[in-house]
Protein backbone atom coordinates (compact mmCIF):
# COMPACT_ATOMS: atom_id res chain seq x y z
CA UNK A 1 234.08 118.20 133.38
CA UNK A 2 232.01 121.03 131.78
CA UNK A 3 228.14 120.19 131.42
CA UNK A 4 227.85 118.76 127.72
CA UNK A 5 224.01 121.33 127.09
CA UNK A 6 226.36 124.14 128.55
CA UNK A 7 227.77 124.32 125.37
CA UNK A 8 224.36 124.56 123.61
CA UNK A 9 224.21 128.48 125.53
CA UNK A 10 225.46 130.87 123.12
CA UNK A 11 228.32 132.97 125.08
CA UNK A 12 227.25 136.26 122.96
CA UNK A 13 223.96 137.27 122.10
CA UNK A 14 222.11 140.47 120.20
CA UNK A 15 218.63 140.49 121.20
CA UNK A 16 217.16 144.12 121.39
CA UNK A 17 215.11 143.56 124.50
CA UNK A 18 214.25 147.23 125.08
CA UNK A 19 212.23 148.10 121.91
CA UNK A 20 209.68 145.00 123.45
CA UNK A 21 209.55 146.71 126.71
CA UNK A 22 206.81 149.39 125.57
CA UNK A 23 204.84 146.37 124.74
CA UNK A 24 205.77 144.11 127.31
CA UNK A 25 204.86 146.64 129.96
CA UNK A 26 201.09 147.27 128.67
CA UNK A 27 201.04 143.29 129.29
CA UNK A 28 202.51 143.63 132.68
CA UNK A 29 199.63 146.01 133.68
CA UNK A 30 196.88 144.01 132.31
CA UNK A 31 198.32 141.29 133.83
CA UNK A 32 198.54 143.14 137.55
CA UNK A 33 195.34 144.27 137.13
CA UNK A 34 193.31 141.27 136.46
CA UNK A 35 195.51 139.70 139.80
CA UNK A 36 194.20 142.25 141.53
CA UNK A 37 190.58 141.66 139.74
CA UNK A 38 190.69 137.78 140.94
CA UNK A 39 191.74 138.69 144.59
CA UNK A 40 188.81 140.80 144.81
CA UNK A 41 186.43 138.33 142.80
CA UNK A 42 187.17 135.15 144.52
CA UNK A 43 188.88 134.17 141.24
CA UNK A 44 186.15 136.06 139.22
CA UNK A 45 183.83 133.67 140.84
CA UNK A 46 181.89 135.82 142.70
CA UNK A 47 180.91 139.90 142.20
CA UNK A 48 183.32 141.78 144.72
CA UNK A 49 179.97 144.22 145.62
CA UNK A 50 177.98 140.95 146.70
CA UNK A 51 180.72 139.37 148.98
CA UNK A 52 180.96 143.22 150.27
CA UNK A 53 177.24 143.37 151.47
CA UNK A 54 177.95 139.62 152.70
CA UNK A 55 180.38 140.34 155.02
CA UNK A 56 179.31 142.24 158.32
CA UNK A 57 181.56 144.47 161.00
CA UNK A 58 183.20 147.94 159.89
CA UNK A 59 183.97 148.71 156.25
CA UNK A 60 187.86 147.31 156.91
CA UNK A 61 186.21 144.06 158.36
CA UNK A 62 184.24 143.70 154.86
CA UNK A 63 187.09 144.52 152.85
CA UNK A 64 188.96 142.27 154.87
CA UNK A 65 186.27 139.60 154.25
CA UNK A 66 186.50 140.09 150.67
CA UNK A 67 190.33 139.88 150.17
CA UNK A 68 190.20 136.79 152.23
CA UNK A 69 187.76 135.39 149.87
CA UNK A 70 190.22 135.73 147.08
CA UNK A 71 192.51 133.11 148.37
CA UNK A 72 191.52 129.59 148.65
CA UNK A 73 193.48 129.26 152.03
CA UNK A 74 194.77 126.73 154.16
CA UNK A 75 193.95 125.88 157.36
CA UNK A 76 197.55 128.16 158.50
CA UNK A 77 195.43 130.73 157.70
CA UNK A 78 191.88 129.89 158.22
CA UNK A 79 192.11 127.62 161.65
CA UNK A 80 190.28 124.33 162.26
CA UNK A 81 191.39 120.89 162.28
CA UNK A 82 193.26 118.61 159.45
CA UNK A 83 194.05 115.15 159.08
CA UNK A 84 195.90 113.38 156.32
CA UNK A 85 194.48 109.40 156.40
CA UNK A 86 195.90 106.26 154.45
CA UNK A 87 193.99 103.29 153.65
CA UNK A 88 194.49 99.94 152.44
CA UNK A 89 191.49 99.77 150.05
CA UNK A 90 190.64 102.98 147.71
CA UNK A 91 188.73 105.59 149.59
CA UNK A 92 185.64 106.61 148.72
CA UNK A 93 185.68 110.55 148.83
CA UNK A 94 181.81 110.72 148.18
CA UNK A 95 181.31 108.13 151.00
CA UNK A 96 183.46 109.91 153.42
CA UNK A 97 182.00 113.75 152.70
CA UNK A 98 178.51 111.87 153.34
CA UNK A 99 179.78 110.76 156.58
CA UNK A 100 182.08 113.72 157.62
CA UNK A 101 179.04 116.01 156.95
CA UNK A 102 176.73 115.52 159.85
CA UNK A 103 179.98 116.22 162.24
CA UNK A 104 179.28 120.24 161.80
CA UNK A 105 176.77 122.44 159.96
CA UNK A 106 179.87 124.36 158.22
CA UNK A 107 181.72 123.39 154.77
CA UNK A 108 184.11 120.21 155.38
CA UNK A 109 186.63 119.19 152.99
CA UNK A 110 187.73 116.13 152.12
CA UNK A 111 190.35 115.73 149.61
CA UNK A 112 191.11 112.93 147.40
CA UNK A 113 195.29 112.44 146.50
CA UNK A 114 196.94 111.05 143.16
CA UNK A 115 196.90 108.12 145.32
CA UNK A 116 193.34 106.61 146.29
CA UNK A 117 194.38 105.17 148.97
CA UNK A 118 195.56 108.58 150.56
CA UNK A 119 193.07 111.45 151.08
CA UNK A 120 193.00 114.81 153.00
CA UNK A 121 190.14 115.74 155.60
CA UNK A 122 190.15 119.64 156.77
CA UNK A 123 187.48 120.92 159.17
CA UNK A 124 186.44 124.37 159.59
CA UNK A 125 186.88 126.58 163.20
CA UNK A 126 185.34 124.51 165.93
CA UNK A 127 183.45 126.37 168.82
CA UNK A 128 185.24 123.84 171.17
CA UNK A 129 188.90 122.87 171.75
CA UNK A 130 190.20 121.61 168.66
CA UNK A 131 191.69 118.11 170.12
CA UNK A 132 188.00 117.36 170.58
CA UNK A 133 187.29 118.36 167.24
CA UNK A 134 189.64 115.92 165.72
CA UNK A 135 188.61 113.30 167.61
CA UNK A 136 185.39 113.23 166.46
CA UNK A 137 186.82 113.12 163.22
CA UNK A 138 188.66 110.49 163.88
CA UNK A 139 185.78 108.07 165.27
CA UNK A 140 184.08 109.19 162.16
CA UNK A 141 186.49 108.64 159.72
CA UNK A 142 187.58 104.72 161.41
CA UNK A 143 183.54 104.25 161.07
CA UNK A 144 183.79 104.80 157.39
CA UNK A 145 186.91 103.81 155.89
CA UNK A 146 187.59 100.52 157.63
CA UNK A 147 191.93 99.57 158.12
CA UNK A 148 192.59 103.34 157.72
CA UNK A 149 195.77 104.85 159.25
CA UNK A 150 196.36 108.66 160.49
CA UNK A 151 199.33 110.57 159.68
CA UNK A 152 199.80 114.36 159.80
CA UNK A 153 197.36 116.11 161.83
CA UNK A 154 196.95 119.74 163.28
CA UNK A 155 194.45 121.41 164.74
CA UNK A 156 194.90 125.70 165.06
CA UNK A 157 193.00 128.34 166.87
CA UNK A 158 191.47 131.13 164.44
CA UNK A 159 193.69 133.48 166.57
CA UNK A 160 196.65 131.90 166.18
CA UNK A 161 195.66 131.59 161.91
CA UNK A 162 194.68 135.08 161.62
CA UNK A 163 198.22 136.60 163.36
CA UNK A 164 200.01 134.53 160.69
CA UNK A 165 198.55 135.76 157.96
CA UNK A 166 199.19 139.54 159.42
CA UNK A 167 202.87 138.05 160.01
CA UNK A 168 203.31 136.67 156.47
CA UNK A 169 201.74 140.01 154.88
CA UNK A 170 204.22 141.97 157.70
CA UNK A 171 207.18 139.61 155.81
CA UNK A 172 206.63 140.63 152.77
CA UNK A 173 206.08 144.00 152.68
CA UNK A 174 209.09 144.21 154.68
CA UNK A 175 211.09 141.96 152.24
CA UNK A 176 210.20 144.58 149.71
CA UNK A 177 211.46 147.77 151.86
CA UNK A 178 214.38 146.03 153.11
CA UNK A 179 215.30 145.13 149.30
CA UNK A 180 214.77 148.91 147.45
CA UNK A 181 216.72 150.53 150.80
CA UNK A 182 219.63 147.73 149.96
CA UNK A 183 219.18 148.66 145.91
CA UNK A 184 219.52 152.31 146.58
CA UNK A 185 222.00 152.14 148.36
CA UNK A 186 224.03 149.91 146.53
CA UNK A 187 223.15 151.77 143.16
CA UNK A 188 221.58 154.74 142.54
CA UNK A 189 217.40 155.64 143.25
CA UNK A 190 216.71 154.91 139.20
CA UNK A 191 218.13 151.62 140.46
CA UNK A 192 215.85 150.73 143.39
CA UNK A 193 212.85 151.99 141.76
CA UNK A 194 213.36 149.72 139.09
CA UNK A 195 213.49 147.34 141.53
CA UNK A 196 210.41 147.61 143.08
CA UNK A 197 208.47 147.59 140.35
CA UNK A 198 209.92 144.78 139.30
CA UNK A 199 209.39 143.26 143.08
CA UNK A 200 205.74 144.19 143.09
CA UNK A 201 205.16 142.83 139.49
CA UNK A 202 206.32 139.45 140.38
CA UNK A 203 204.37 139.36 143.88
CA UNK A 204 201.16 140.42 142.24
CA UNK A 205 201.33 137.97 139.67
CA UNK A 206 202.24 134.72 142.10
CA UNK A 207 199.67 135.96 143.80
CA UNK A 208 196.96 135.86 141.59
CA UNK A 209 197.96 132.55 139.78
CA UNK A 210 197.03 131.15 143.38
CA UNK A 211 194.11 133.45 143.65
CA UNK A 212 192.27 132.49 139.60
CA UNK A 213 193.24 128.75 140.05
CA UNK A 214 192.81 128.53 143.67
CA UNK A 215 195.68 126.53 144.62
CA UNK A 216 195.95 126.15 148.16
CA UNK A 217 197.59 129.13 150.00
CA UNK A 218 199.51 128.16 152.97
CA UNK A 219 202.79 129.05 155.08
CA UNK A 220 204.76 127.49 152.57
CA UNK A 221 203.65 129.60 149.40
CA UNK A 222 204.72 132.45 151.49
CA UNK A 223 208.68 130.62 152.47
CA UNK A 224 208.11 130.15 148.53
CA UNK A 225 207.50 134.25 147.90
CA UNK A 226 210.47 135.32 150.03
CA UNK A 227 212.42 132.85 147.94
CA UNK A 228 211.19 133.67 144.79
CA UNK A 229 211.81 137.80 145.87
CA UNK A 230 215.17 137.08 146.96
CA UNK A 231 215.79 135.02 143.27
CA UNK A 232 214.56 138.60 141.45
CA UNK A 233 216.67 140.74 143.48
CA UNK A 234 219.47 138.32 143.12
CA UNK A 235 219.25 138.11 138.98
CA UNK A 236 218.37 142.14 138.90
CA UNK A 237 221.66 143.28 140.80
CA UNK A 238 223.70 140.81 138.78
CA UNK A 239 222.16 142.66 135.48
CA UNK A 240 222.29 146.04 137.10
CA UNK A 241 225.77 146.01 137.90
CA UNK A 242 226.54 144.88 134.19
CA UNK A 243 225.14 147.99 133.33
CA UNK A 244 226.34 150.29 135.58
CA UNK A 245 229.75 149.36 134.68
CA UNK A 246 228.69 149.21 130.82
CA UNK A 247 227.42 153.28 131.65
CA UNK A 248 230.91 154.24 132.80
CA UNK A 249 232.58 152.32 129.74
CA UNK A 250 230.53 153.99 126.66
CA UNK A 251 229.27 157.05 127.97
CA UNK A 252 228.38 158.21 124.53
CA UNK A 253 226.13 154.97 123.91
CA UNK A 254 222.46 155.51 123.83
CA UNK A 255 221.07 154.62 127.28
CA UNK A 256 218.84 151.65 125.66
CA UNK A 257 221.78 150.26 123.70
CA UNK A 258 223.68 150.05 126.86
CA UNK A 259 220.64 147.98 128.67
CA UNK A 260 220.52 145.59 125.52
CA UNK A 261 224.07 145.07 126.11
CA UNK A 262 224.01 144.47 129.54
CA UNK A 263 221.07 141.86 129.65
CA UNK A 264 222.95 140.31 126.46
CA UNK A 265 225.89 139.91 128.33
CA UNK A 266 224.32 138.53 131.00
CA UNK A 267 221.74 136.44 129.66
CA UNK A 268 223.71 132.80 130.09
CA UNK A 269 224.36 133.15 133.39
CA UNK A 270 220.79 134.15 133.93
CA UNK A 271 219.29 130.95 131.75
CA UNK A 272 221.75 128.34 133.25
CA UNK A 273 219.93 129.97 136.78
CA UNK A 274 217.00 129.81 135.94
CA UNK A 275 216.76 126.30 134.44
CA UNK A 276 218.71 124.71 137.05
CA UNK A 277 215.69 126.22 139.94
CA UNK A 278 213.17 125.11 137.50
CA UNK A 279 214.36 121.45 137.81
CA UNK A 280 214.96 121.64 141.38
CA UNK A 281 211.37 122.95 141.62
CA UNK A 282 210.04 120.51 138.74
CA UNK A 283 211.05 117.42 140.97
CA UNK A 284 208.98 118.98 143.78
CA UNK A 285 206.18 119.51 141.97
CA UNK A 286 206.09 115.50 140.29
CA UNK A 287 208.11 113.84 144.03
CA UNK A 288 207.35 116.11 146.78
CA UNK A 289 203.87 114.74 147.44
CA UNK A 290 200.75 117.16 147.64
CA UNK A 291 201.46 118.57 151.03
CA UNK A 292 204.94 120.40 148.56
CA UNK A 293 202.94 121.09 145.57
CA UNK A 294 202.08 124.35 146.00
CA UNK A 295 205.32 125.57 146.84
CA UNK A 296 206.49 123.94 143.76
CA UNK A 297 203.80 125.61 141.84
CA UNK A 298 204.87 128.87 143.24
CA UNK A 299 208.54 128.66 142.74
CA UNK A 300 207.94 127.54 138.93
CA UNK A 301 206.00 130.33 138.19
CA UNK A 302 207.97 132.67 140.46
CA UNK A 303 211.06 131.72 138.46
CA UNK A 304 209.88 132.55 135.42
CA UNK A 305 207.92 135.72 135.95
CA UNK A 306 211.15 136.86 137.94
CA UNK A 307 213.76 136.58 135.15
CA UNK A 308 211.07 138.05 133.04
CA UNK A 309 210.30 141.44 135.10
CA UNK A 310 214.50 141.73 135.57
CA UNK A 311 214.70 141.89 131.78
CA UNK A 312 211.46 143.97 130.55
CA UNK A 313 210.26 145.88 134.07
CA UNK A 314 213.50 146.61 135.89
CA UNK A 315 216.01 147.48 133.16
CA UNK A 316 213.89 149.17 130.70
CA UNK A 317 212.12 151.20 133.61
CA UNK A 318 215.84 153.14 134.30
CA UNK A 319 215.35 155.74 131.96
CA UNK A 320 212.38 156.61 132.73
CA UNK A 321 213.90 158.17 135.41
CA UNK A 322 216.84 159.91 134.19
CA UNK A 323 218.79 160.29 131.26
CA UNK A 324 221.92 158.26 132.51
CA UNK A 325 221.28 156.02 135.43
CA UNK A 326 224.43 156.71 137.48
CA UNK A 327 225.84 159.03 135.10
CA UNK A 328 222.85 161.38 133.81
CA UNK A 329 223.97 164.08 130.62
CA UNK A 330 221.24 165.90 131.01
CA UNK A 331 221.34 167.35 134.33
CA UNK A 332 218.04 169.36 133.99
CA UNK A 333 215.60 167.28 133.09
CA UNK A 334 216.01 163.58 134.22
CA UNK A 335 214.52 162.75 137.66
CA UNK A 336 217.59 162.10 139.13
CA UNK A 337 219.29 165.59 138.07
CA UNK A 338 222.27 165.63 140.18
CA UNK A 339 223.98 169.49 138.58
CA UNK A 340 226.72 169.94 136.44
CA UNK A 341 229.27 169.53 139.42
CA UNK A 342 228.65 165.92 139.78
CA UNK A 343 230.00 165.38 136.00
């Protein structure tokens, strides 16, 4: 039995998506440069020359310093010592940063839950092992919230933080190579540039979502990036292959009629997509408790900026490029001039 909302989905639409794209990509750049403004800024918090002068070590250390100041992030990233903590009675997160305080002359953080009775205690780098670390914390924490429970706890090395952030950057960059090389070769090089840009758009803007509203940045936002790269790629092929078969069918159609077309054509399948992830992830986000939120937050956003860049960055970008993607008339003077012998 068919979905009864399915039937709300027009099967044809008309919308002339290309003669936003002009304006839609000024936004796009505004929008990738003030991501690139927070990361810098510390979420415009802070003046990127003062954390600069800060930070000590060579000029890559300081930049280094200052990009990592960009990102609230999680102790995956950062190292030190967490412990999640249940009590019977309402904590008192003023009470138990008063008491957690003394245990080292760094920042501690103790975070309070939807719940009261569940809170979140993270402890910067220790200079000793960090079992001992969290066993202070622990004696601490039984001295001040009286019945409380333990659940998850970790404790990692700075070493062992700072190789998985160069792994998770590693992953994505990669992601994005592997992706145009699979594009171009599957396509055409209008194609995979297209692609790219439309990759890069959607990273950059994830990214500095977390970075302005400083959402926790951990191993799962970046299993949420890979996910949310491999949901653009997947919704731009479907859409390019539309129009590469819509090029060969009406090769006397203007090239932007034939990308309206295309993304009309396929512009169900894309909405029934994309509102069946945003449930998935909308579930997360209210169910999956805090420790999921972020990846929730990530694929949300994700989603949507993703089926946005496949209809205004990655289509409309094609002729920039060439006349005809696939099939160029004008052999002289697009980008990807092939010569009369390949007509």
């Amino acid at each position: 039995m068919a979905w009864p909302l399915v039937k709300l989905i027009p099967k044809k639409t008309h919308f002339g998506f290309v003669r936003f794209a002009f304006f839609a990509s000024f936004v796009s750049i505004a929008l990738v440069l003030a991501s690139f403004g927070s990361m810098i800024s510390a979420g415009y918090r802070a003046s990127p020359i003062a954390l600069y002068e800060q930070a000590t070590g060579s000029p890559l250390d300081r930049v280094g310093a200052v990009l990592n100041r960009g990102f609230n992030l999680g102790i995956d990233f950062t190292g030190g010592t967490l412990l999640e903590i249940h009590a019977p009675e309402p904590i008192n997160i003023e009470h138990l940063r008063e008491v957690m305080h003394p245990l080292d002359t760094r920042e501690i953080q103790v975070q309070g839950f939807q719940d009261p009775h569940n809170a979140m205690v993270r402890l910067p780098p220790q200079e000793t092992e960090g079992d001992a670390a969290m066993e202070r914390a622990r004696a601490a924490i039984q001295e001040a919230v009286p019945g409380v429970t333990f659940g998850r706890a970790e404790a990692v090395g700075p070493k062992v933080s700072g190789e998985l952030f160069i792994n998770s950057l590693i992953s994505l960059g990669l992601a994005m190579i592997l992706v145009m090389a699979y594009i171009w070769l599957r396509f055409d090089f209008q194609f995979g540039v297209g692609a790219v840009l439309s990759l890069f758009h959607d990273a950059i803007l994830t990214l500095g979502i977390f970075s302005f509203f400083r959402i926790e940045f951990t191993l799962p936002v970046i299993a949420a990036l890979l996910t949310v790269i491999g949901y653009s790629m997947n919704d731009t092929v479907v859409v390019f292959d539309r129009m590469r078969e819509n090029f060969r069918k009406y090769k006397q159609m203007p090239p932007g009629e034939v990308i309206d077309l295309s993304i009309n054509e396929t512009l169900s399948r894309t909405m029934m997509t994309i509102g069946t992830v945003l449930i998935a992830s909308l579930a997360l986000y209210i169910w999956g408790g805090e420790t999921m939120r972020a990846f929730a937050i990530c694929m949300l956003f994700g989603t949507v900026v993703a089926t946005y860049s496949s209809i205004y960055i990655a289509a409309p970008a094609l002729p920039m490029f060439g006349d005809r993607p696939g099939r160029p008339t004008k052999p002289k003077s697009g980008l990807m001039a092939r010569g009369a012998a390949s007509e």
